[in-house]
C-alpha atoms as a PDB file:
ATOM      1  CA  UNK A   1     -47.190  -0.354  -7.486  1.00  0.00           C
ATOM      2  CA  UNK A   2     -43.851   1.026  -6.011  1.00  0.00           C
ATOM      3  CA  UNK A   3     -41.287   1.957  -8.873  1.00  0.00           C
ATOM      4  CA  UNK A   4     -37.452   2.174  -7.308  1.00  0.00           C
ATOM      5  CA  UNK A   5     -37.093   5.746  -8.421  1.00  0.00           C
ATOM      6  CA  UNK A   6     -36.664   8.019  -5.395  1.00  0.00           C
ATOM      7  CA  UNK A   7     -38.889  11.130  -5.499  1.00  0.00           C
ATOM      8  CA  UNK A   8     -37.985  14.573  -4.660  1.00  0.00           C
ATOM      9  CA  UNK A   9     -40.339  14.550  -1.158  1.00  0.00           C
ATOM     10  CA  UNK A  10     -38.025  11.321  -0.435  1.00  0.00           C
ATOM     11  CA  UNK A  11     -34.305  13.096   0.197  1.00  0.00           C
ATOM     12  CA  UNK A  12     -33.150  13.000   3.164  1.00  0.00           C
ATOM     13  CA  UNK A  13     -33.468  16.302   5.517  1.00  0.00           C
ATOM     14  CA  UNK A  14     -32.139  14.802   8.943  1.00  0.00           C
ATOM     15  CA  UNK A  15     -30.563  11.896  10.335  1.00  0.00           C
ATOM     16  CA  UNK A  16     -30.434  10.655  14.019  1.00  0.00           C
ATOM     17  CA  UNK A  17     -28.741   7.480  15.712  1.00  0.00           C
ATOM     18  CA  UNK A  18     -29.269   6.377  18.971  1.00  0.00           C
ATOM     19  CA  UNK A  19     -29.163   2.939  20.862  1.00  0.00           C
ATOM     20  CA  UNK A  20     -32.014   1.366  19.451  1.00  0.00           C
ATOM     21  CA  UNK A  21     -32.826   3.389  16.589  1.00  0.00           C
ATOM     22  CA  UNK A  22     -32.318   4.796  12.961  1.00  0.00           C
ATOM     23  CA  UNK A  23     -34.345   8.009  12.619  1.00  0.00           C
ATOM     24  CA  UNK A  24     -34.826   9.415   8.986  1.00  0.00           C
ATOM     25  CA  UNK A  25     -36.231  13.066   8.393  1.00  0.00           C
ATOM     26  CA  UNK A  26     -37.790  13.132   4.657  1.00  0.00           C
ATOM     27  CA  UNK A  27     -38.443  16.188   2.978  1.00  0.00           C
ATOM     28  CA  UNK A  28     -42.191  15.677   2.416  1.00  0.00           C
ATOM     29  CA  UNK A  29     -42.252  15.566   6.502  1.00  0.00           C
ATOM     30  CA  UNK A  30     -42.533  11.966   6.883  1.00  0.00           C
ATOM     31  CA  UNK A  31     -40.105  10.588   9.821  1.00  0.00           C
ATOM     32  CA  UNK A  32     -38.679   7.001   8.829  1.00  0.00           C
ATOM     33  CA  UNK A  33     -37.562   4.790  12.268  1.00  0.00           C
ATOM     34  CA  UNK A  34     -36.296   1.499  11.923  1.00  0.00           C
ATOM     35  CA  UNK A  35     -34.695  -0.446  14.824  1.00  0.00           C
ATOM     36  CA  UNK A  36     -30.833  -1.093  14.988  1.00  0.00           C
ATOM     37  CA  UNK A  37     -31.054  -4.748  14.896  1.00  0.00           C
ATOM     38  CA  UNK A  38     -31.887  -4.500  11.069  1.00  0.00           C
ATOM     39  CA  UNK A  39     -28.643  -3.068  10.609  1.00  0.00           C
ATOM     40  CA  UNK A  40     -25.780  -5.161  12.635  1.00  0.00           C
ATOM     41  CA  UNK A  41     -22.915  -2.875  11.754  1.00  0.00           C
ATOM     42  CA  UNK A  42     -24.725   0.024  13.461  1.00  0.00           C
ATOM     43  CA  UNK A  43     -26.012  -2.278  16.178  1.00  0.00           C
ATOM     44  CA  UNK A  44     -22.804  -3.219  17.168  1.00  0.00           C
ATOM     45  CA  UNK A  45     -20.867   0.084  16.408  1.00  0.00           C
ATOM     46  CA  UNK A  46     -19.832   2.960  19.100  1.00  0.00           C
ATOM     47  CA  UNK A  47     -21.873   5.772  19.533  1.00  0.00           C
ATOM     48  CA  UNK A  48     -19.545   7.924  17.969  1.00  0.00           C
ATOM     49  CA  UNK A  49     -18.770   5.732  15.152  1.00  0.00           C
ATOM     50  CA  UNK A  50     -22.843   5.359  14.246  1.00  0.00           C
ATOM     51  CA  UNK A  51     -22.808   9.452  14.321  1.00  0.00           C
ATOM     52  CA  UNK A  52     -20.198   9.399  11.955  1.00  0.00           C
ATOM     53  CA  UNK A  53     -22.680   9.725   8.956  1.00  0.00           C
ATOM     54  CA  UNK A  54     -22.753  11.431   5.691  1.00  0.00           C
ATOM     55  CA  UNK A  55     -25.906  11.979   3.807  1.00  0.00           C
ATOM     56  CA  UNK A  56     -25.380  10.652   0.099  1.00  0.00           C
ATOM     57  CA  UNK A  57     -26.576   9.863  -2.809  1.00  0.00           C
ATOM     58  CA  UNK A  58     -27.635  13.225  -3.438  1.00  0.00           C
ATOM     59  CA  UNK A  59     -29.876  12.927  -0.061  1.00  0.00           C
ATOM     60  CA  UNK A  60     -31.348   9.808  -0.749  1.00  0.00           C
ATOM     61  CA  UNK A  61     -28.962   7.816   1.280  1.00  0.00           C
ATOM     62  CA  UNK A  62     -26.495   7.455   4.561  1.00  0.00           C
ATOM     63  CA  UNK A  63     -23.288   6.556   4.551  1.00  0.00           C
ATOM     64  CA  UNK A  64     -20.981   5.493   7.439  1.00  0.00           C
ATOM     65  CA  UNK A  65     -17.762   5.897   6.622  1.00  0.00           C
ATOM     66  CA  UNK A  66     -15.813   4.093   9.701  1.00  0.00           C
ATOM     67  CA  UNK A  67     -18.439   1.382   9.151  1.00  0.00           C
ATOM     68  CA  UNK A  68     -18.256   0.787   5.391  1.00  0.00           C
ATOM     69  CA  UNK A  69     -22.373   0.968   5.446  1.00  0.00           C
ATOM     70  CA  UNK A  70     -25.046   2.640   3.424  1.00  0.00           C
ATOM     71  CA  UNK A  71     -28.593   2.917   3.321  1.00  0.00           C
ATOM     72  CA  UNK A  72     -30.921   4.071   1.240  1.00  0.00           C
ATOM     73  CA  UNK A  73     -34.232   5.608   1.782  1.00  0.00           C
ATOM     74  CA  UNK A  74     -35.463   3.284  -1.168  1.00  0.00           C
ATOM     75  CA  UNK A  75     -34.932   0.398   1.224  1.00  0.00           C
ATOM     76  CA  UNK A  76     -36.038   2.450   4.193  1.00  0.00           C
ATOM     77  CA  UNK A  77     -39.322   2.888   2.918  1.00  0.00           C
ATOM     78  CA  UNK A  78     -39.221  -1.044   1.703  1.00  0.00           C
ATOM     79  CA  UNK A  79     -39.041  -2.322   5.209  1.00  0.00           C
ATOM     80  CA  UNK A  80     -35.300  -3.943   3.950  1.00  0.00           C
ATOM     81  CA  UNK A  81     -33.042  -4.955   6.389  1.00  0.00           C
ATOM     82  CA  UNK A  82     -29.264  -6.033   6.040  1.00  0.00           C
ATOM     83  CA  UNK A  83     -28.897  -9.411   4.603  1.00  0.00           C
ATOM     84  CA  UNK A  84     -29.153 -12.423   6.711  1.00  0.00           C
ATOM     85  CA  UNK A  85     -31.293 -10.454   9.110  1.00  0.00           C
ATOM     86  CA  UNK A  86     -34.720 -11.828   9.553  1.00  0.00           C
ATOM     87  CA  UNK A  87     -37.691  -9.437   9.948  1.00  0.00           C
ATOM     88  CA  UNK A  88     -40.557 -10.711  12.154  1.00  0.00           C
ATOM     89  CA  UNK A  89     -43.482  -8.941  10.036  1.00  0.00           C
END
């Protein structure tokens, strides 16, 4: 069973942004990528605005300031999108 509490091979090492996709560099070497259209704001966003980033929560999260957004690698990992967005699994 998954707990919630992030582990130390979970922060975050890299982040990248492009038209389609979120791209998450862990520390234990796995690479997270989950589509845009999970996360609206981003989807919709300017390129520069959606490399406007911060990594936070001591590396186990991204923040966007211009977009007022944050994700977590907890939810990352979960397969969680923004609310209201349905996930075709």
């Amino acid at each position: 069973m998954r707990t919630f509490e992030p582990r130390a091979g979970e922060k975050i090492k890299a982040v990248r942004v492009d038209e389609d996709n979120l791209t998450v560099d862990l520390a234990d070497g796995r690479t997270l990528s989950t589509p845009l259209a999970w996360y609206p704001r981003l989807l919709h966003a300017t390129p520069e605005q959606r490399n406007n980033f911060e990594i936070s929560h001591a590396g186990f999260g991204v923040h966007w300031p211009d977009l007022d957004e944050d994700l977590s690698v907890q939810g990352m990992l979960a397969g969680a999108a923004a609310p209201g967005v349905n996930v075709a699994v």
